[in-house]
N, C-alpha and C. Protein backbone atom coordinates (compact mmCIF):
# COMPACT_ATOMS: atom_id res chain seq x y z
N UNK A 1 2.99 -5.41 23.62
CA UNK A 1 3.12 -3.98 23.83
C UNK A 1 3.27 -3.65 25.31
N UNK A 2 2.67 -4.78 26.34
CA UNK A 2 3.01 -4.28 27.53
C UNK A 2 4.08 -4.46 28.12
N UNK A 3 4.51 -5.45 27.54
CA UNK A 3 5.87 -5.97 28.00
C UNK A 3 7.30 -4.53 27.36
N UNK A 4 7.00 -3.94 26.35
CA UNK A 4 7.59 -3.55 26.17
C UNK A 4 8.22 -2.28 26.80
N UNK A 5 6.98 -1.57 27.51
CA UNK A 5 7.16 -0.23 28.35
C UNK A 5 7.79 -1.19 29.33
N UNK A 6 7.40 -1.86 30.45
CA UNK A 6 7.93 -2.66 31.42
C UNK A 6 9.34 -2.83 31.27
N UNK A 7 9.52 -3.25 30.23
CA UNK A 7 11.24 -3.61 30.25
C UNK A 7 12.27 -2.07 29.74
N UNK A 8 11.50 -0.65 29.75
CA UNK A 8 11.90 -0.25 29.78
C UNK A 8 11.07 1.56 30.70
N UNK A 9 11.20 0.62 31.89
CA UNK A 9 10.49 1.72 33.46
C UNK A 9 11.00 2.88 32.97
N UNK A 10 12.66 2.88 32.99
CA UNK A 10 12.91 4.26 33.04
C UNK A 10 12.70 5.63 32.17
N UNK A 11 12.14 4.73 31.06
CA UNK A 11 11.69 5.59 29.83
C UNK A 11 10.74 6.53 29.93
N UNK A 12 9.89 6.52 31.38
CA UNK A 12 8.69 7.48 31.47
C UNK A 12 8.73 8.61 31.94
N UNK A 13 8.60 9.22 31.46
CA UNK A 13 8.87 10.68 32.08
C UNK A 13 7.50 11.77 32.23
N UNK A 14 7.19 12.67 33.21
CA UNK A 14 6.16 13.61 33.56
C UNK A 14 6.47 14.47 32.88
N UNK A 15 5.64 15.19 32.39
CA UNK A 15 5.76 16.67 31.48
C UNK A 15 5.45 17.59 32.04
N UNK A 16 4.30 17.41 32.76
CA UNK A 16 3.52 18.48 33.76
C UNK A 16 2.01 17.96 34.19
N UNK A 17 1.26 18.09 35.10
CA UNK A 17 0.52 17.61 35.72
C UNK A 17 -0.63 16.88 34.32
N UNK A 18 -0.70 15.97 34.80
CA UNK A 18 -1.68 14.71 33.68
C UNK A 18 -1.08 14.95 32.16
N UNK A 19 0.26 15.18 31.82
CA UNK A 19 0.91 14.67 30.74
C UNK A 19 2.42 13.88 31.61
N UNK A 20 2.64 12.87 29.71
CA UNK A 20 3.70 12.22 30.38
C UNK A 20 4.02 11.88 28.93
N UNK A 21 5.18 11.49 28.56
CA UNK A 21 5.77 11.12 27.49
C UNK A 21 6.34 9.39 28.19
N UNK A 22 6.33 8.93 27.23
CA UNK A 22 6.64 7.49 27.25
C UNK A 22 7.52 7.28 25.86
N UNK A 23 9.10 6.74 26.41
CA UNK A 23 10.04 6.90 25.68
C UNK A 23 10.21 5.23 25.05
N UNK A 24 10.71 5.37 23.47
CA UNK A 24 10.03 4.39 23.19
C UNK A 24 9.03 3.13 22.50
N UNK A 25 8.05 3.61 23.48
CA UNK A 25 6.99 2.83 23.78
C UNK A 25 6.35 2.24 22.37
N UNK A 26 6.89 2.67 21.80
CA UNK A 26 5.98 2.29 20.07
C UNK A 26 7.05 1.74 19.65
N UNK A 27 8.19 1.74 19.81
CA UNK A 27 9.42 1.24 18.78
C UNK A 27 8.96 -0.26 18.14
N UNK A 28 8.61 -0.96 18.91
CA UNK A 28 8.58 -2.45 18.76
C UNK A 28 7.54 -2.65 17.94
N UNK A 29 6.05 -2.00 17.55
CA UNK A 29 5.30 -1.78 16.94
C UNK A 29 5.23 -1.32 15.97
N UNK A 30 6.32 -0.18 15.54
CA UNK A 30 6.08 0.51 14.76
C UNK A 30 6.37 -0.37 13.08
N UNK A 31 7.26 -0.76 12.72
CA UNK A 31 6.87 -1.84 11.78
C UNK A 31 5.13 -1.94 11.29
N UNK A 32 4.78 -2.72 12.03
CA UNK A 32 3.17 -3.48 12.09
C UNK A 32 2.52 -2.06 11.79
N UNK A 33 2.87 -1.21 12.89
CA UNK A 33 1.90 -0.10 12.30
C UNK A 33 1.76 0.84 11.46
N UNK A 34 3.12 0.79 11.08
CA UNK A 34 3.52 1.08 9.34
C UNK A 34 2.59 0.23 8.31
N UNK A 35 2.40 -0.87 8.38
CA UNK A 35 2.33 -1.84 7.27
C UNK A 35 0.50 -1.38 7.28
N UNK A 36 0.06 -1.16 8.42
CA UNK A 36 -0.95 -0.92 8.51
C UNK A 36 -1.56 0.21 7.89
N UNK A 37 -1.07 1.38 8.42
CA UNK A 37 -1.29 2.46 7.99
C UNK A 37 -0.89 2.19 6.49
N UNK A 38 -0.19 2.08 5.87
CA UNK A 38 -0.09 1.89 4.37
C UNK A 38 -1.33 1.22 3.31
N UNK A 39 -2.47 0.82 4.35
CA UNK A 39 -3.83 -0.23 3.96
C UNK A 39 -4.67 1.45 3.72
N UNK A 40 -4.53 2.14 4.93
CA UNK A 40 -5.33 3.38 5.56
C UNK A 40 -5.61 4.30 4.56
N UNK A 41 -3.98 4.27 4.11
CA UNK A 41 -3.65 5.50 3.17
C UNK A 41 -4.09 4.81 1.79
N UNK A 42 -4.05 3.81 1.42
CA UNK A 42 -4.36 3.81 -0.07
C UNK A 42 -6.28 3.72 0.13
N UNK A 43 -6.94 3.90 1.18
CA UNK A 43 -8.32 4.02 0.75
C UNK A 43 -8.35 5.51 1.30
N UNK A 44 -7.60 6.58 2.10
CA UNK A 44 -7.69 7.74 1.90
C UNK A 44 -6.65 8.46 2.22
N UNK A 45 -6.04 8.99 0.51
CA UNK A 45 -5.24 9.16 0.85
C UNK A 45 -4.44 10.68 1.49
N UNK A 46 -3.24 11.00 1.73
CA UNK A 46 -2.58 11.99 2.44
C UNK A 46 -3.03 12.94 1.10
N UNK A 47 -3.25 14.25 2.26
CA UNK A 47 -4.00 15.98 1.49
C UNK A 47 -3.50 16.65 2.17
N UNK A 48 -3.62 18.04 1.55
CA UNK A 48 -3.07 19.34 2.61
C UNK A 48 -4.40 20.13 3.20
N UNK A 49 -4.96 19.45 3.48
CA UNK A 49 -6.32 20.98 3.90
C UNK A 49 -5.92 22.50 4.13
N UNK A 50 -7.36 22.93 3.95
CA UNK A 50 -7.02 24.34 3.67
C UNK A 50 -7.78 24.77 4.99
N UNK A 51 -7.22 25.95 5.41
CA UNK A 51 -7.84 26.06 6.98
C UNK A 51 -9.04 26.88 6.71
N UNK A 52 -10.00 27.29 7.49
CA UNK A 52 -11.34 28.47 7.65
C UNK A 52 -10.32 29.54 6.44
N UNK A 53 -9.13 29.90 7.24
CA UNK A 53 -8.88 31.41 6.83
C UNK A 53 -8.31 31.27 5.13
N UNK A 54 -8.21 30.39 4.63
CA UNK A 54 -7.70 30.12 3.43
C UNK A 54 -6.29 29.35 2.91
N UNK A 55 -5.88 29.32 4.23
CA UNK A 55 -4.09 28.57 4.27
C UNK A 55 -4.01 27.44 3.84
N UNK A 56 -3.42 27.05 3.37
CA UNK A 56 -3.06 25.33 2.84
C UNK A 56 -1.71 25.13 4.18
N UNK A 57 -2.56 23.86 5.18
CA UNK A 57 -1.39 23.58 6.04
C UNK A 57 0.06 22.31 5.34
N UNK A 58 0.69 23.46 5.68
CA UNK A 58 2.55 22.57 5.67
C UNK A 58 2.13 21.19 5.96
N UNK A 59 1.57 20.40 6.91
CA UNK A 59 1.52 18.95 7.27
C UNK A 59 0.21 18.32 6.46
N UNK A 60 0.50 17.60 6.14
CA UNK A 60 -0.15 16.62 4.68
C UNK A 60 -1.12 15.54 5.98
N UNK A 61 -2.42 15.33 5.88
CA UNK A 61 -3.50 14.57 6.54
C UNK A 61 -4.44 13.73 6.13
N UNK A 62 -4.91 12.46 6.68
CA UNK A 62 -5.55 11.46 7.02
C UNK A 62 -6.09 11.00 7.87
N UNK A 63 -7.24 10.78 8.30
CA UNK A 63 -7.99 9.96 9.43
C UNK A 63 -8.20 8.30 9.07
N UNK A 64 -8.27 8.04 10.02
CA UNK A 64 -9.00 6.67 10.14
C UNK A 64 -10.12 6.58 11.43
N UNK A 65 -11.35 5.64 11.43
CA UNK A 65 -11.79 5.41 12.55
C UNK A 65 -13.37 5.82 12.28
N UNK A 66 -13.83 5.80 13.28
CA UNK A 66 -15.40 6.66 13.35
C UNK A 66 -16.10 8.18 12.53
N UNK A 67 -14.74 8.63 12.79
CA UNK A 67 -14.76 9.95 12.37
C UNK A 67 -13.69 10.19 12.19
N UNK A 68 -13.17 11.25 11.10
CA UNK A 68 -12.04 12.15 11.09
C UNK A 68 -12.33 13.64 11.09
N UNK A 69 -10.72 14.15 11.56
CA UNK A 69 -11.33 15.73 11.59
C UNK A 69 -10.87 16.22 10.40
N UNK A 70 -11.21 17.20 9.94
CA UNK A 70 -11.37 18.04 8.82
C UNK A 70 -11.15 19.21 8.48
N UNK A 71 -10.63 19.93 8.01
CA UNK A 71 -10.46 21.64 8.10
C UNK A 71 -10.69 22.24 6.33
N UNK A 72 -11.76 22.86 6.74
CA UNK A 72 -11.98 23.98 5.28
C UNK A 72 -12.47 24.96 5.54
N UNK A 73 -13.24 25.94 4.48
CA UNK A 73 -13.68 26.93 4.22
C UNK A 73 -14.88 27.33 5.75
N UNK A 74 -15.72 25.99 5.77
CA UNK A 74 -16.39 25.64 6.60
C UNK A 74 -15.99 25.72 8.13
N UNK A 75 -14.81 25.39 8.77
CA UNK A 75 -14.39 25.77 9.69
C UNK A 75 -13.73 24.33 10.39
N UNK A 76 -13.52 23.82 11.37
CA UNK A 76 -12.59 22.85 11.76
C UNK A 76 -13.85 22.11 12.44
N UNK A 77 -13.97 20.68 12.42
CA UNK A 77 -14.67 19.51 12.74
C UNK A 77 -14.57 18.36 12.64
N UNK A 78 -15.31 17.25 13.36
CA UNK A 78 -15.05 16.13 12.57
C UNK A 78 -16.70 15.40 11.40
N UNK A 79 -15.96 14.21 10.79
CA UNK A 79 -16.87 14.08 10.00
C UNK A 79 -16.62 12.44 9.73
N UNK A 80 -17.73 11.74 9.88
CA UNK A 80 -17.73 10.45 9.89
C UNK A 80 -17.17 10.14 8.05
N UNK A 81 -17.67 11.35 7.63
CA UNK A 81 -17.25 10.19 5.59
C UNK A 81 -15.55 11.74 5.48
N UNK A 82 -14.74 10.97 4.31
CA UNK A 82 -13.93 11.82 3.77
C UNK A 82 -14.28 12.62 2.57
N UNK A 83 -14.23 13.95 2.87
CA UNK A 83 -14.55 14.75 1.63
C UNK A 83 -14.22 14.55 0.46
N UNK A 84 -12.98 14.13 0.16
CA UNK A 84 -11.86 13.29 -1.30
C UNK A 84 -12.45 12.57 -1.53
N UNK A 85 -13.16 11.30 -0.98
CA UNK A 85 -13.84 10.49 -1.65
C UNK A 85 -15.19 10.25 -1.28
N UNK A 86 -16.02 10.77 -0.54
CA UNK A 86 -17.39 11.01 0.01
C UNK A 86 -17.72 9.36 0.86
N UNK A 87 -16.26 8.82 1.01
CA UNK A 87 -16.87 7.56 1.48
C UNK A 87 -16.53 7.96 2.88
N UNK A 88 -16.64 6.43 4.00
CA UNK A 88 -16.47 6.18 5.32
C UNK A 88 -15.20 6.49 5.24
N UNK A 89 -14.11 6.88 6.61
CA UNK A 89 -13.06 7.08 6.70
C UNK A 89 -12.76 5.43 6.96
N UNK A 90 -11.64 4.88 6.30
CA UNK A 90 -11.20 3.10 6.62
C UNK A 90 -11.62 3.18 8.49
N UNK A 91 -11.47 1.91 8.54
CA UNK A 91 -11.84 1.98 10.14
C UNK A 91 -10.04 1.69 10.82
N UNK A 92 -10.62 1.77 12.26
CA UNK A 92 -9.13 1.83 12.64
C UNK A 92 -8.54 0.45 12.89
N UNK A 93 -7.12 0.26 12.15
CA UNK A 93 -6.85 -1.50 12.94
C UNK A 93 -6.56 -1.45 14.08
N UNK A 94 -6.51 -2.61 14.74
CA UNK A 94 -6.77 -3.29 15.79
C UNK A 94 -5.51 -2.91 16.37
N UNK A 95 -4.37 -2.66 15.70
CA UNK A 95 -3.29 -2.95 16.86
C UNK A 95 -2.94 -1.23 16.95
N UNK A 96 -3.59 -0.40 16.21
CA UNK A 96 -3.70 1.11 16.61
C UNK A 96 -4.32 1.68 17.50
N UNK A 97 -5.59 0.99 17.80
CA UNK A 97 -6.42 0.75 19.02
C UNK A 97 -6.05 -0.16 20.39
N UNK A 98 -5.28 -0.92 19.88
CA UNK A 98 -4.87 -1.38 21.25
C UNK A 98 -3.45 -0.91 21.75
N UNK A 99 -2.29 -0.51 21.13
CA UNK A 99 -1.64 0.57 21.59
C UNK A 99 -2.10 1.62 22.07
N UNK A 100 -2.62 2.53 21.76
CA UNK A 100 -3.60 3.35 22.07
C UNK A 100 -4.17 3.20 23.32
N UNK A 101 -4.39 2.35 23.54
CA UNK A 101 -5.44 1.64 25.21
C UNK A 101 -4.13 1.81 26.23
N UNK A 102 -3.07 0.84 25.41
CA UNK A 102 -2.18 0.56 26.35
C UNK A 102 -1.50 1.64 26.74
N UNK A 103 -1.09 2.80 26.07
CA UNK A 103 -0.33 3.86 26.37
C UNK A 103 -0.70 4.51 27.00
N UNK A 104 -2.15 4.93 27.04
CA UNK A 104 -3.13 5.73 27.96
C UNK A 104 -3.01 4.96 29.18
N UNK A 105 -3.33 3.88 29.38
CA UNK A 105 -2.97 3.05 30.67
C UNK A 105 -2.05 3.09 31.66
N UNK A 106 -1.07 3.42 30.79
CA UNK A 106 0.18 3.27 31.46
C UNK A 106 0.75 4.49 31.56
N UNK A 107 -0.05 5.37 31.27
CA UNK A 107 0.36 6.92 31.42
C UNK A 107 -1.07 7.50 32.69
N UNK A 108 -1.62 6.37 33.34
CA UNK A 108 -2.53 6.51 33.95
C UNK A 108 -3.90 6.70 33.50
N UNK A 109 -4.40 6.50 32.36
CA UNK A 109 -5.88 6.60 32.02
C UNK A 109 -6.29 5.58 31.57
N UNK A 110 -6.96 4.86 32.58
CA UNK A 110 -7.49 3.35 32.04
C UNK A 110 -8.93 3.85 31.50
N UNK A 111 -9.02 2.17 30.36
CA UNK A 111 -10.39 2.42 29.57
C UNK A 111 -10.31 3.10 28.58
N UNK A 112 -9.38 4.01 27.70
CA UNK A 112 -9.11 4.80 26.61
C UNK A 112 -9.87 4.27 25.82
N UNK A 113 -10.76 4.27 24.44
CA UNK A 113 -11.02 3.07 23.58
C UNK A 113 -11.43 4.83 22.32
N UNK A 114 -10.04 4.72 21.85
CA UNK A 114 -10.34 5.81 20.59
C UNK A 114 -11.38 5.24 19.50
N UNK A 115 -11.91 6.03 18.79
CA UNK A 115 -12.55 6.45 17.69
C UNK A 115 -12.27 6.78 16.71
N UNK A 116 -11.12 7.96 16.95
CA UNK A 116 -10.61 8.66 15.72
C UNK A 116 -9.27 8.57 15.71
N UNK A 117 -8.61 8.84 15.29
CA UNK A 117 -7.23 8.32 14.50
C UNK A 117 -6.63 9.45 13.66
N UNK A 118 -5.96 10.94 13.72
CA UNK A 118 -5.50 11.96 12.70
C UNK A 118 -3.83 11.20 12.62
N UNK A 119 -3.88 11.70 11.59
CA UNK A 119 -2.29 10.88 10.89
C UNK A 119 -2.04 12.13 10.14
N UNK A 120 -1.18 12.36 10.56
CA UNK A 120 -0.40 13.44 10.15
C UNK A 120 1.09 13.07 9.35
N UNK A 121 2.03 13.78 8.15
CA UNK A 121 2.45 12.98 7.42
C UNK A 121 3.54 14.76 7.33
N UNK A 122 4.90 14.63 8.19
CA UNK A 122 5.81 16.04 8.44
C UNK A 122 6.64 15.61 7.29
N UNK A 123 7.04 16.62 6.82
CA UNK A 123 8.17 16.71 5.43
C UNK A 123 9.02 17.73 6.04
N UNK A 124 10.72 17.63 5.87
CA UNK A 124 11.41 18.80 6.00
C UNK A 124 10.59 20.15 5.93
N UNK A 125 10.76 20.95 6.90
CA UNK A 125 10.16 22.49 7.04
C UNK A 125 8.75 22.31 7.10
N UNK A 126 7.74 21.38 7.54
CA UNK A 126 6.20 21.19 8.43
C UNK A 126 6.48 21.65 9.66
N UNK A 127 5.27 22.17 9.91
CA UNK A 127 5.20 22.63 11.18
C UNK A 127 3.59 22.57 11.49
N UNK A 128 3.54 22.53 13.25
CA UNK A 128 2.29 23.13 13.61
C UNK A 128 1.86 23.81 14.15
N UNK A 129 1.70 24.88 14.20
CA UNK A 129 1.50 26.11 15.59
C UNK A 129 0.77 25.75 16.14
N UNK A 130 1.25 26.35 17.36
CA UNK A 130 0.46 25.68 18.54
C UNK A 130 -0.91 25.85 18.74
N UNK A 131 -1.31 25.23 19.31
CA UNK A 131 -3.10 24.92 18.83
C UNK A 131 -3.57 24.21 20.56
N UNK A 132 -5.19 24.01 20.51
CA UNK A 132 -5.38 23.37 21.70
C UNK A 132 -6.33 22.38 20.66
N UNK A 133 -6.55 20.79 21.23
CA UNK A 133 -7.45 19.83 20.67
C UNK A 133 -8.76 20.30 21.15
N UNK A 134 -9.97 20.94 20.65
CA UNK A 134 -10.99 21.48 21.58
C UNK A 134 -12.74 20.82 20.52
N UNK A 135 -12.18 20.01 19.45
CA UNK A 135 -13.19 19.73 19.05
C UNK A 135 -13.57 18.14 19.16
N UNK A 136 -13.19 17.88 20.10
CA UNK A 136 -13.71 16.54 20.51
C UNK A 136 -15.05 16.87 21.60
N UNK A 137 -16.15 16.35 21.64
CA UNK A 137 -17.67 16.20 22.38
C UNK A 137 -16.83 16.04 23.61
N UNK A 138 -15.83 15.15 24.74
CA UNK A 138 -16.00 14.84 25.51
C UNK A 138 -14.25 14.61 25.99
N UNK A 139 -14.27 15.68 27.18
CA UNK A 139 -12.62 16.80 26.99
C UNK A 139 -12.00 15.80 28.40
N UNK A 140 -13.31 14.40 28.64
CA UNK A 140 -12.74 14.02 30.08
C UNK A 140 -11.33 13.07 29.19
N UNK A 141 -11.31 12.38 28.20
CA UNK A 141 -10.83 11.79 27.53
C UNK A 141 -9.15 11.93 27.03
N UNK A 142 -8.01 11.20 27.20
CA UNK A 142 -7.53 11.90 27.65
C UNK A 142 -6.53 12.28 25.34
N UNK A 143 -5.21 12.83 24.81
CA UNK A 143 -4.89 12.24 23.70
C UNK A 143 -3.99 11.72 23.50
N UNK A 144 -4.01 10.71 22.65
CA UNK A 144 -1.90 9.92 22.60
C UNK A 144 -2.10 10.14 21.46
N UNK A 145 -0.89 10.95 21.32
CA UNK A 145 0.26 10.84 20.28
C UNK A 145 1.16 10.05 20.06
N UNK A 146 1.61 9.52 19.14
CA UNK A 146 2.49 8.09 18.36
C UNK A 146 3.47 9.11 17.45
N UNK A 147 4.78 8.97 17.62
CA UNK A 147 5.65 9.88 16.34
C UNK A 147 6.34 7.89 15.87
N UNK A 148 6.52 8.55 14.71
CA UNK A 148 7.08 7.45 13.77
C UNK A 148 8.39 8.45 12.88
N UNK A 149 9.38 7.42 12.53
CA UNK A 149 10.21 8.49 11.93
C UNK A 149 11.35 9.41 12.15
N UNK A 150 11.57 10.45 11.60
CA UNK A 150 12.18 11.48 11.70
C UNK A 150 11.96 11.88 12.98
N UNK A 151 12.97 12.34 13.75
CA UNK A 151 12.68 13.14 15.30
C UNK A 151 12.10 14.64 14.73
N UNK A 152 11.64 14.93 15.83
CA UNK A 152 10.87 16.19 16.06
C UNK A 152 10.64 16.91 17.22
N UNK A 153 10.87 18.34 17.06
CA UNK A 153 10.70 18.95 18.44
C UNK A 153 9.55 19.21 18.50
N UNK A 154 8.95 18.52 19.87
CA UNK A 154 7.14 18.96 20.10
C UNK A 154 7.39 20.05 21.03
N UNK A 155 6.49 21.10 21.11
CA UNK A 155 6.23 21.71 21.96
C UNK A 155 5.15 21.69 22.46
N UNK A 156 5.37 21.56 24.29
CA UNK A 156 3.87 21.47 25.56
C UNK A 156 3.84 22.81 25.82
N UNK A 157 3.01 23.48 25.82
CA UNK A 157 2.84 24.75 26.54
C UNK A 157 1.70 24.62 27.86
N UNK A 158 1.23 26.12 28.21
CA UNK A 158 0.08 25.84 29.18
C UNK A 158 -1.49 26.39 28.49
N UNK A 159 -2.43 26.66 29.47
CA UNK A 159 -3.50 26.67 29.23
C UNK A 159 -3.47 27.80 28.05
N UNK A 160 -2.75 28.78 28.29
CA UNK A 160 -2.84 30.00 27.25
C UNK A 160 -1.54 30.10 26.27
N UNK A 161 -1.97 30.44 25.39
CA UNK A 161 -0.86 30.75 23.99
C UNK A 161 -0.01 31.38 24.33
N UNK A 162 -0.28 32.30 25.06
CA UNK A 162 0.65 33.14 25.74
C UNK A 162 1.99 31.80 26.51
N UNK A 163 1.62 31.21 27.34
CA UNK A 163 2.94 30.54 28.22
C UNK A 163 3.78 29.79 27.46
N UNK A 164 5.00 30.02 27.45
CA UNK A 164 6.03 29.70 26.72
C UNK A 164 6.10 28.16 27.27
N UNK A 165 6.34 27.57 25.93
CA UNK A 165 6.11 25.97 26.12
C UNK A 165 7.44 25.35 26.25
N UNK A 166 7.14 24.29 26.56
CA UNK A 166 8.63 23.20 26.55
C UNK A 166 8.71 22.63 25.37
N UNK A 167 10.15 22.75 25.29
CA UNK A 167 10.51 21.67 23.80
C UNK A 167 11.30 20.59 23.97
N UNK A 168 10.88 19.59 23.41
CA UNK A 168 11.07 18.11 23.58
C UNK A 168 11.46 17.53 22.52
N UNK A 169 12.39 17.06 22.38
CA UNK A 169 13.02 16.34 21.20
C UNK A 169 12.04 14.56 21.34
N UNK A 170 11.42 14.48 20.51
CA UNK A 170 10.59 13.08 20.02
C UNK A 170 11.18 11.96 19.19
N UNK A 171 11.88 11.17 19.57
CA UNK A 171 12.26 10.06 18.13
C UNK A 171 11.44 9.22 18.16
N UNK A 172 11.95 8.26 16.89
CA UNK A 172 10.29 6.98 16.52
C UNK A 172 9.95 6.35 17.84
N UNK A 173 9.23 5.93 17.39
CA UNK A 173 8.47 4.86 19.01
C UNK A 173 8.23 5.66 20.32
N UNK A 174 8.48 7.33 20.19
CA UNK A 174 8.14 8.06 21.57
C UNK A 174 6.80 8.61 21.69
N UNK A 175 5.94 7.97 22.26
CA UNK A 175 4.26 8.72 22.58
C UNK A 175 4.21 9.48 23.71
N UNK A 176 3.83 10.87 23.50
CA UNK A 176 2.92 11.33 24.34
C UNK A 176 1.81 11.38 24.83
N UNK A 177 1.25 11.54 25.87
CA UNK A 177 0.05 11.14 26.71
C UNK A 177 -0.60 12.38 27.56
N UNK A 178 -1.55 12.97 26.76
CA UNK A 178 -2.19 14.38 27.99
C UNK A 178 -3.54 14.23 27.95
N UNK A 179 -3.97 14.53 29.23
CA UNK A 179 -5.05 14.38 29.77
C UNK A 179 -5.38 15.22 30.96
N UNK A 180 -6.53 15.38 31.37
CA UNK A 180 -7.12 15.84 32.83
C UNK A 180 -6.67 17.46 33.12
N UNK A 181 -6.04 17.95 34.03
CA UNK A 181 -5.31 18.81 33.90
C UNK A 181 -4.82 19.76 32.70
N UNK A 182 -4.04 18.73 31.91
CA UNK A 182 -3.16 18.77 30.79
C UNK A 182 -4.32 19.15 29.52
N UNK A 183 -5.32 18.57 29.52
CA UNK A 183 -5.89 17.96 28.42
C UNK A 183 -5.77 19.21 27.09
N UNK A 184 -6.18 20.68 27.66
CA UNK A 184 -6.34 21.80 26.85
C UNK A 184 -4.72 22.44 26.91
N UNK A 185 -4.15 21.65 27.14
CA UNK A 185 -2.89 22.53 27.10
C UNK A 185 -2.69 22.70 25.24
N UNK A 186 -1.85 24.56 25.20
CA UNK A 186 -1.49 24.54 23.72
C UNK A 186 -0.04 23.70 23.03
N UNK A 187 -0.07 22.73 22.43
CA UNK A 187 1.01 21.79 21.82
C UNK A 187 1.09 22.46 20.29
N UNK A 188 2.56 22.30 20.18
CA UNK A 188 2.61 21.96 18.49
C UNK A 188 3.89 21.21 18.33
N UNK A 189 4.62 21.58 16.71
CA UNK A 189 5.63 21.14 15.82
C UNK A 189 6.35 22.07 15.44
N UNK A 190 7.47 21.64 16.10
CA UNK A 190 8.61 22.85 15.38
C UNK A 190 8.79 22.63 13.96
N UNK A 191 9.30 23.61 12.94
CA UNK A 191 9.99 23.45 11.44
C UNK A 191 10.73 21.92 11.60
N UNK A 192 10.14 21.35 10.93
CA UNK A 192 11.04 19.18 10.61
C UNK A 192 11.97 19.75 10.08
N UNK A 193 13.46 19.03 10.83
CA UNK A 193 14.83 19.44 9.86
C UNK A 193 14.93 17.93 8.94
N UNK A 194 15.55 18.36 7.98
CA UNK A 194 15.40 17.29 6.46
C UNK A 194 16.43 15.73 7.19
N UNK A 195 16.30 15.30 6.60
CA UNK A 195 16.52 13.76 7.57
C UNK A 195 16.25 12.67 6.18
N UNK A 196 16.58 11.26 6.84
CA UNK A 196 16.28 10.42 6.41
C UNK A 196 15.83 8.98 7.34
N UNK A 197 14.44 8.56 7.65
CA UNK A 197 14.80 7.71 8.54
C UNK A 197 14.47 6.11 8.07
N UNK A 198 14.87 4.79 8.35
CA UNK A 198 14.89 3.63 7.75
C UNK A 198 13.42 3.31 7.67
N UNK A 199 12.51 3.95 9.00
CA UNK A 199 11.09 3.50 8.61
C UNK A 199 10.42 4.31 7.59
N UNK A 200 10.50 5.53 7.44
CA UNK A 200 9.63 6.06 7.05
C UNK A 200 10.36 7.02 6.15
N UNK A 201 11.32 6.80 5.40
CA UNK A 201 12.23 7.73 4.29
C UNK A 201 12.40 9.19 4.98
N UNK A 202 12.41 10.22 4.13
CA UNK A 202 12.18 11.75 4.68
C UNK A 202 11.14 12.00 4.81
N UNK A 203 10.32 11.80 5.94
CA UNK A 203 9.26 12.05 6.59
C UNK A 203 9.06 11.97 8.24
N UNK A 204 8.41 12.04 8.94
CA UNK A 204 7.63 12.07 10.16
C UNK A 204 6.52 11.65 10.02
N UNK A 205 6.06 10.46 10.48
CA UNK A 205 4.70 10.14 10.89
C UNK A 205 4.61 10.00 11.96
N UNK A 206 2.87 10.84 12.34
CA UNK A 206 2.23 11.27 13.93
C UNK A 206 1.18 10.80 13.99
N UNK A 207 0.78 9.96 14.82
CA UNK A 207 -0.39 9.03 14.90
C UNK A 207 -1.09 9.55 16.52
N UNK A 208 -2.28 10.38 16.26
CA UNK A 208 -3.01 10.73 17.24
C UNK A 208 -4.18 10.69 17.82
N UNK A 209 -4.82 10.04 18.63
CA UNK A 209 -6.09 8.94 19.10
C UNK A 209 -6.40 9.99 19.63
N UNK A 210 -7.88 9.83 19.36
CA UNK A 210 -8.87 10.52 20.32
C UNK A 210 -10.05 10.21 19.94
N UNK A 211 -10.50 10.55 21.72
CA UNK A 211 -11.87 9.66 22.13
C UNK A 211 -13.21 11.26 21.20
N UNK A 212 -13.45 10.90 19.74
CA UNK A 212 -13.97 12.48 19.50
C UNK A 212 -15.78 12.38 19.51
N UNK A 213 -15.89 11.52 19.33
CA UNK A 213 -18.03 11.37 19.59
C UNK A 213 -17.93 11.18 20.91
C-alpha cells in the first residue's frame, strides 16, 4: 500500500487546510477489501436507519470495529453491539486498518489506529446532506474516507452549513483525508447517478475510519 501512493506523487492533492484527497490510493486494494467486507456484511448486514426525526436515510449502513455508529428514535451515537442482531459489531480486518494508518500518514497524520469502520452502501439517487462527524470522544483524530465503485460527487464545505462547499468528483480507489483544522468541516454526497461499476455492480461503496472511543 505504500508503494502504491509513491508511484503515484502526483495524485495528492490539498483541499483546504488539514484535508487532502489522495487519488487512487485504494485502487490496488480494493479487490482484498471487497472480499473482506463481504465477511463484514454477512455477520451484519446493510440497513437503512431511521434518523431522531423519523426519516429512513437513502444510504443503506454497516459498521465494523469497536464500535459502530447508529441512528434512531434515540438520537445519533455509537454503540459497541448491533441493534439487528444484539451482537458485537464483526471486528475490523487487518488490511482496513492498515490502509487506514497508511492514508492518514501520508496525508500527514501519523499513528491513526481506527476503531470504527461506517460502510456506507450508495444506490442510484443516495445522498448525504451535509453533516459535520461530531460524535466521536476525541476530535484531535483525524477521518479517511475510502470510495469503492461508482464515482461520486463529495462535497467539502467549511466550518458552517452556511459556506458553500467544493465538489469533487471521487472514483474507486480515491480517499479522502481531514483532520486538524479541517476536522469539523460540513461534507456530504451528491444524488449517485445510476452506473455500473466492475467492482461493485450499481452501487458505491464508502469506507470511513474513525478514531471514535
Amino acid at each position: 500500500m505504500d508503494s502504491l501512493f509513491d508511484d503515484e506523487a502526483a495524485a495528492r492533492e490539498a483541499i483546504a487546510e488539514g484535508a487532502t484527497l489522495l487519488r487512487g490510493f485504494a485502487t490496488e486494494a480494493a479487490p482484498r477489501l471487497m472480499s473482506d467486507l463481504a465477511k463484514v456484511v454477512e455477520a451484519a448486514p446493510f440497513r437503512h436507519m431511521v434518523t431522531p426525526g423519523g426519516f429512513r436515510m437513502s444510504v443503506a449502513m454497516t459498521n465494523c470495529g469497536q464500535a459502530g455508529w447508529v441512528s434512531d428514535a434515540k438520537g445519533y451515537r455509537y454503540d459497541a453491539d448491533d441493534p439487528m442482531t444484539g451482537l458485537a459489531w464483526p471486528a475490523m480486518p487487518v488490511p482496513f486498518r492498515q490502509l487506514a494508518a497508511v492514508a492518514a500518514k501520508e496525508a500527514g497524520y501519523e499513528g491513526f489506529d481506527a476503531d470504527a469502520c461506517l460502510i456506507n452502501r450508495y444506490e442510484p439517487g443516495a445522498r448525504l446532506t451535509l453533516h459535520q462527524d461530531r460524535n466521536e470522544r476525541d476530535y484531535s483524530a483525524p477521518i479517511v474516507s475510502v470510495s469503492l465503485g461508482l464515482p461520486a460527487v463529495f462535497l467539502f464545505g467549511g466550518a458552517s452549513r452556511k459556506d458553500r462547499p467544493r465538489r469533487m468528483r471521487l472514483e474507486s480507489g480515491d480517499i479522502v483525508v481531514w483532520g486538524g483544522a479541517a476536522r469539523l468541516a460540513y461534507h456530504g454526497i451528491a444524488s449517485l447517478k445510476d452506473g455500473e461499476h466492475p467492482l461493485t455492480g450499481r452501487c458505491r461503496i464508502n469506507l470511513t475510519f474513525r478514531k471514535a472511543l
